[in-house]
Protein backbone atom coordinates (compact mmCIF):
# COMPACT_ATOMS: atom_id res chain seq x y z
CA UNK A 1 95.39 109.60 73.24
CA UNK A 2 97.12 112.77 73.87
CA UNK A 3 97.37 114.23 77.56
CA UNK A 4 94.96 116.13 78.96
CA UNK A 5 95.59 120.08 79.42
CA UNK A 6 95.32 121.89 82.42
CA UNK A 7 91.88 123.58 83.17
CA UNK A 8 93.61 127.29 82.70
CA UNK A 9 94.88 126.23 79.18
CA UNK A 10 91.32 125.32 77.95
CA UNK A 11 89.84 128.44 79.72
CA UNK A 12 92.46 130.72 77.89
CA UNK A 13 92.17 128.50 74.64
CA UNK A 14 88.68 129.55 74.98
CA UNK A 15 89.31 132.69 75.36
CA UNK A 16 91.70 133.72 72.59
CA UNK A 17 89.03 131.70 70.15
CA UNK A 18 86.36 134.48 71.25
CA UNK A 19 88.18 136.81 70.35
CA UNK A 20 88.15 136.01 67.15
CA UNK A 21 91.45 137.50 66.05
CA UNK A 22 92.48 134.44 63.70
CA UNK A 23 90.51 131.67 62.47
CA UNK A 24 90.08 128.81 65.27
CA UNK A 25 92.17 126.60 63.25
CA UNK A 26 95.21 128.88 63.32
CA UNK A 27 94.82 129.00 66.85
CA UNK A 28 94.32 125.39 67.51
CA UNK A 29 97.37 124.80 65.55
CA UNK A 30 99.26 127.08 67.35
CA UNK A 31 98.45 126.05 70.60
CA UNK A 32 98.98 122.37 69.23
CA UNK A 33 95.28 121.00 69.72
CA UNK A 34 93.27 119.47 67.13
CA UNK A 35 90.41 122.23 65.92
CA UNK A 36 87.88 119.97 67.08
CA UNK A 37 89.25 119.64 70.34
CA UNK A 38 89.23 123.65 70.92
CA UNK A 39 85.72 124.01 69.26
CA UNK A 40 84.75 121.08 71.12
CA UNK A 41 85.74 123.16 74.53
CA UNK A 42 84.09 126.49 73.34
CA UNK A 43 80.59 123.98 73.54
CA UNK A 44 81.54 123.00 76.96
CA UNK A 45 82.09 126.64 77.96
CA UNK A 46 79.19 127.68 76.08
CA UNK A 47 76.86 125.25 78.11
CA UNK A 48 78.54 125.83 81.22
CA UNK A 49 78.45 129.60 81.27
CA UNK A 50 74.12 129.10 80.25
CA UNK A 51 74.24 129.94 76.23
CA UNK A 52 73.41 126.50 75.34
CA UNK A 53 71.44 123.70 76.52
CA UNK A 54 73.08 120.67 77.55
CA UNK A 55 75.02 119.13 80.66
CA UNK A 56 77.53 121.36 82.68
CA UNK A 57 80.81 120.16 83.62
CA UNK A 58 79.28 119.85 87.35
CA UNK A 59 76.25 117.81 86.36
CA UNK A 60 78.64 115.48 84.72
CA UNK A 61 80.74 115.49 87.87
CA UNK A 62 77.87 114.68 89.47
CA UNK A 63 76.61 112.38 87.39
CA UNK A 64 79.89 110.29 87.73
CA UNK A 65 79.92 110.16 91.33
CA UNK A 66 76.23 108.92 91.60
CA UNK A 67 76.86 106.21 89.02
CA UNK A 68 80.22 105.27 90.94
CA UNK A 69 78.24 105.18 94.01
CA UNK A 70 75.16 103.14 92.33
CA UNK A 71 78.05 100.32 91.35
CA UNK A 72 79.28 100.04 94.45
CA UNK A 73 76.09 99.78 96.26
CA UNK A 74 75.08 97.17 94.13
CA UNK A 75 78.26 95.18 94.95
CA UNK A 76 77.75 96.03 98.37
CA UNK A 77 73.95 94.33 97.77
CA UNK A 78 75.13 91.14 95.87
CA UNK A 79 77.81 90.33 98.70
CA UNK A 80 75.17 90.59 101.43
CA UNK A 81 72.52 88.66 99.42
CA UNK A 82 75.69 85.80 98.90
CA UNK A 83 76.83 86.32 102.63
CA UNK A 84 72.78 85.86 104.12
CA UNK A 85 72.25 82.92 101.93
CA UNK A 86 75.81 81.27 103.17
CA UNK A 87 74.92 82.07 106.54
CA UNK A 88 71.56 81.12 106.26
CA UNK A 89 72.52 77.37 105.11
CA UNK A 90 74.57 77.08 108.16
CA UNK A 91 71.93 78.07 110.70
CA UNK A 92 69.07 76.23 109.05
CA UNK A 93 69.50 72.07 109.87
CA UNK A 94 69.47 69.97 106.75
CA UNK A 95 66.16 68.66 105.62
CA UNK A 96 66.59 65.02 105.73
């Protein structure tokens, strides 16, 4: 997988794609991106600047961070459950 570019490459990719001065391919393959990566960019700058429907970069940001937190409170939820029940069989006296 190549590396990802900086944010102010893709913004000026953009950019010099809108202005349409050469075909997107001639650009992508001068800036040494695959064409559907920079079209692929223009969609994500399209949606985030409100021409197009769909999820903006910050949604997905925060979309991200709530599902990170969701795992780890559910983690947090199984230890206690585990910890309560260990706990639990040492307080409570054996039924015999």
């Amino acid at each position: 997988m190549p590396a990802a570019k900086p944010p102010e490459f893709r913004r000026r990719a953009v950019e010099l794609a809108r202005q349409r001065e050469k075909p997107i391919a001639e650009i992508a393959h001068d800036l040494g991106i695959a064409e559907s990566c920079l079209r692929r960019w223009m969609k994500l700058d399209d949606v985030d600047a409100g021409r197009s429907d769909g999820t903006t970069s910050d949604e997905r940001a925060e979309l991200v961070r709530l599902r990170r937190e969701l795992r780890v409170a559910k983690m947090e939820i199984e230890i206690l459950k585990r910890a309560s029940a260990y706990f639990a069989r040492e307080v409570l006296p054996d039924p015999k």
